[in-house]
Protein backbone atom coordinates (compact mmCIF):
# COMPACT_ATOMS: atom_id res chain seq x y z
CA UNK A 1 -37.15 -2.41 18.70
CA UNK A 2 -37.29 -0.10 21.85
CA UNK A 3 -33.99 2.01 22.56
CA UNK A 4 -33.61 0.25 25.58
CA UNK A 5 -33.68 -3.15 23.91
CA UNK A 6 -30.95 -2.29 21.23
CA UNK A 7 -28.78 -1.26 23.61
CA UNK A 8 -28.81 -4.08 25.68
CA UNK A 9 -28.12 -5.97 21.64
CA UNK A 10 -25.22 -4.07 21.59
CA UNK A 11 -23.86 -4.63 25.38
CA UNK A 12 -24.06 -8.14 24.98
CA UNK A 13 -22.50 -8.30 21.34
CA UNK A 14 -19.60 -6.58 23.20
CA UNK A 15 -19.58 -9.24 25.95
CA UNK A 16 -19.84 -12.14 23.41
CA UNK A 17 -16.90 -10.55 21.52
CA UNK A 18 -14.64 -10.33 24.62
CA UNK A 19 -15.02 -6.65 25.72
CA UNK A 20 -15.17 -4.96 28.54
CA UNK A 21 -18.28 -3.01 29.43
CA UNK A 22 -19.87 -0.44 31.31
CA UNK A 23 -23.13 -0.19 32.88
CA UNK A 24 -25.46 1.10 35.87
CA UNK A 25 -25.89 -0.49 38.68
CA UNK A 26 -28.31 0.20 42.20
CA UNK A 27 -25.67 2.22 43.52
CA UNK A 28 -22.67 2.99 41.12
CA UNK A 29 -21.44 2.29 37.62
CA UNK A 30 -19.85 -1.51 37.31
CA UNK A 31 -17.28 -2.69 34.74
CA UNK A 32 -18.29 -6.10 33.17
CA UNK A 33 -17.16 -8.86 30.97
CA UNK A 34 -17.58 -12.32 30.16
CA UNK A 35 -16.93 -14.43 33.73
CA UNK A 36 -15.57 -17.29 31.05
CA UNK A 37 -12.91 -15.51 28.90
CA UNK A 38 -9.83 -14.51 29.83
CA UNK A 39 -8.65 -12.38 27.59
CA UNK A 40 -11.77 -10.22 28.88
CA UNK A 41 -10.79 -10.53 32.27
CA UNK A 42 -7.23 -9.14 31.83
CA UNK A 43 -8.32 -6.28 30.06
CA UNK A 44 -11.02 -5.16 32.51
CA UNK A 45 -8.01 -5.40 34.97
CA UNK A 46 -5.85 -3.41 33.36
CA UNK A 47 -8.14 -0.69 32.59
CA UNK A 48 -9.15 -0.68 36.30
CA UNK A 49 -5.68 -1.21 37.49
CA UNK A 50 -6.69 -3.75 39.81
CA UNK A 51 -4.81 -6.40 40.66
CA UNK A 52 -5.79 -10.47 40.20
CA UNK A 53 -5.72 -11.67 43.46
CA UNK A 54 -8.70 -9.13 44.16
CA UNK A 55 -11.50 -11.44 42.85
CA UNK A 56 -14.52 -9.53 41.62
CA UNK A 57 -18.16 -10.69 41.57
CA UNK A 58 -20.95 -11.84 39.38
CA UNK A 59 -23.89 -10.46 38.65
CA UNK A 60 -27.04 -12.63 37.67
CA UNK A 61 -30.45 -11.92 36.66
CA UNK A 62 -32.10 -14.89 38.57
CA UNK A 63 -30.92 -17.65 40.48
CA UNK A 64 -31.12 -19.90 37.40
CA UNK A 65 -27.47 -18.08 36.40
CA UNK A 66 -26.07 -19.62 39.58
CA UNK A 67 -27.52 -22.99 39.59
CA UNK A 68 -24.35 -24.81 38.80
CA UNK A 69 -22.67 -23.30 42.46
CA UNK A 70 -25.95 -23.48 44.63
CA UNK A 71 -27.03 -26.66 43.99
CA UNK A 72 -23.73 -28.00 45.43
CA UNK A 73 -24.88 -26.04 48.50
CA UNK A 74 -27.15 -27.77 51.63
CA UNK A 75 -30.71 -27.40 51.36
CA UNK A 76 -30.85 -24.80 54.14
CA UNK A 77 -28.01 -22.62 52.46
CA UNK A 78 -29.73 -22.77 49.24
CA UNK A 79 -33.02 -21.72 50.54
CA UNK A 80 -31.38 -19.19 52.84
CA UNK A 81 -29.95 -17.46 49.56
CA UNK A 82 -32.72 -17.84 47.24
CA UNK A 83 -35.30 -16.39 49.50
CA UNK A 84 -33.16 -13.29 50.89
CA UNK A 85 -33.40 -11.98 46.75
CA UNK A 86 -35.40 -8.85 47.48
CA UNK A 87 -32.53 -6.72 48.24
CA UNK A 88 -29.00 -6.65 46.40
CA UNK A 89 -26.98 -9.01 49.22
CA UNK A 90 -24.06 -10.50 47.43
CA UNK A 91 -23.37 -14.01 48.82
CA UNK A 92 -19.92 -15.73 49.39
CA UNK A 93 -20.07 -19.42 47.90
CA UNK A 94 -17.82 -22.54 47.32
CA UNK A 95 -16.94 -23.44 44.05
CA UNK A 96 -16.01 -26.99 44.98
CA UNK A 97 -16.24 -28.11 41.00
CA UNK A 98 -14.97 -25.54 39.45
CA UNK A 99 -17.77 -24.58 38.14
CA UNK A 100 -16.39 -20.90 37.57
CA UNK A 101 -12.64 -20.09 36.28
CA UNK A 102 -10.02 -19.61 39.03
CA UNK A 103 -9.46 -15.80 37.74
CA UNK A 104 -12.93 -14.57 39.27
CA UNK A 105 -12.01 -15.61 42.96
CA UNK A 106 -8.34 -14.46 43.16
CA UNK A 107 -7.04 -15.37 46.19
CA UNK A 108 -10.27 -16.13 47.76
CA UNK A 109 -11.85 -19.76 48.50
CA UNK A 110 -15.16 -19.07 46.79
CA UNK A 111 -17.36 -16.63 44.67
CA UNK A 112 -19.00 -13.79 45.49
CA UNK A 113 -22.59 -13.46 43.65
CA UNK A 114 -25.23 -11.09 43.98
CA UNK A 115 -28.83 -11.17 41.91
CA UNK A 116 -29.06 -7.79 40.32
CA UNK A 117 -32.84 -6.17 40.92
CA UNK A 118 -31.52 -3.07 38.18
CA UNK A 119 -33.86 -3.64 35.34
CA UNK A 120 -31.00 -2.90 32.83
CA UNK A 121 -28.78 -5.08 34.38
CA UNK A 122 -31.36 -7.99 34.38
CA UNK A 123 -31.93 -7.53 30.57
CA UNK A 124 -28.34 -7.46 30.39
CA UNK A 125 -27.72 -11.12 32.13
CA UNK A 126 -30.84 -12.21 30.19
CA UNK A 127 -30.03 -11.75 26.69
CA UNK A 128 -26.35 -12.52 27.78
CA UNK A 129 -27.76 -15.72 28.75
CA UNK A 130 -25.77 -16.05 32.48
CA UNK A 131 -23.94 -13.65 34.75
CA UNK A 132 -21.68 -11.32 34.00
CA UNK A 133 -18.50 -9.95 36.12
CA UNK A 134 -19.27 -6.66 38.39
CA UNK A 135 -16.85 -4.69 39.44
CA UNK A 136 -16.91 -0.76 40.34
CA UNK A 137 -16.28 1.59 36.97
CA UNK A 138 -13.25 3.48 38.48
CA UNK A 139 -9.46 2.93 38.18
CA UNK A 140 -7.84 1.63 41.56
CA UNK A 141 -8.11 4.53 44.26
CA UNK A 142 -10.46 6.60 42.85
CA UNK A 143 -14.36 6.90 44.27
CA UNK A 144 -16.59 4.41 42.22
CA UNK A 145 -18.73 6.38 39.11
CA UNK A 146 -22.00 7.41 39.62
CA UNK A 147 -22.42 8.51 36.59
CA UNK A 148 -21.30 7.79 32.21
CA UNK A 149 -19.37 10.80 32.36
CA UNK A 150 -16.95 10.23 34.63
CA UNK A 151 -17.00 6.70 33.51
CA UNK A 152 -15.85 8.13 29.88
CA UNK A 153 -13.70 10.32 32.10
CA UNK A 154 -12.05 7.30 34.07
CA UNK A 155 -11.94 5.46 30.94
CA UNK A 156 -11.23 7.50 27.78
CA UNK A 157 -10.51 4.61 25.52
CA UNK A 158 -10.60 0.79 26.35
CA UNK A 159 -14.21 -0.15 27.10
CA UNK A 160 -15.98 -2.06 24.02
CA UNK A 161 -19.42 -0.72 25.18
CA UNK A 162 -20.87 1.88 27.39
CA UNK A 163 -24.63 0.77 28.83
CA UNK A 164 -26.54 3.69 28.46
């Protein structure tokens, strides 16, 4: 198994198992966990000091991840986002099933969700099997990480898994 591959084994053991991870991202280092556990969610909060009402948004590997939300959308909006996939745009969407838990919008009306072109990140949602929360790997106030050392830095102790 390539290096790559078992970390990616590990990363997603650590999501399944409701911890918080880090990993890279086009432009910074992102803090992720399991969009459907809770207990996940808090503790990615509190290690970022964020608060709730924030929302955060979720990462995908394809399109497929987000079928439950953009099939509820019009033909035109759905085409509109699933052609403009070249770049990393992250798209504001309704949620008007509930298809995703109430803790990933905050205060917000829908869900923000962006298809990841980072090849790591794309093996990531893969074997995960579905998106995964994003959020910048730095407590609240301090410039996003650009790098695993000052995400160990940030976080000393708390994250289940660091994506190397």
């Amino acid at each position: 198994m390539p290096t790559h591959a078992w970390h990616i084994q590990q990363a997603t053991r650590a999501l399944h198992a409701q911890g918080v991870i880090a990993y890279p991202t086009e432009a910074v280092w992102g803090l992720g966990c399991d969009p459907f556990s809770q207990q996940a969610f808090e503790c990615l909060l509190d290690l970022k000091q964020r608060p709730s009402q924030k929302g955060v948004i979720l990462i995908g590997s394809r399109f497929e991840h987000f079928d439950a939300l953009l099939s509820a959308l019009p033909p035109v909006q759905r085409a509109r986002v699933v052609e403009d996939s070249t770049t990393p745009t992250t798209w504001l969407v309704p949620d008007s099933q509930g298809f995703i838990p109430a803790w990933i919008r905050g205060k917000h009306p829908k869900v923000a969700i962006r298809i990841s072109q980072h090849p790591l990140v794309q093996a990531l949602c893969d074997t995960f099997g579905g998106p995964v929360v994003s959020t910048s790997a730095n407590p609240a106030g301090k410039a996003p990480a650009r790098s695993a050392l000052r995400v160990r830095q940030y976080f000393p102790c708390g994250l289940t898994y660091l994506l190397p």
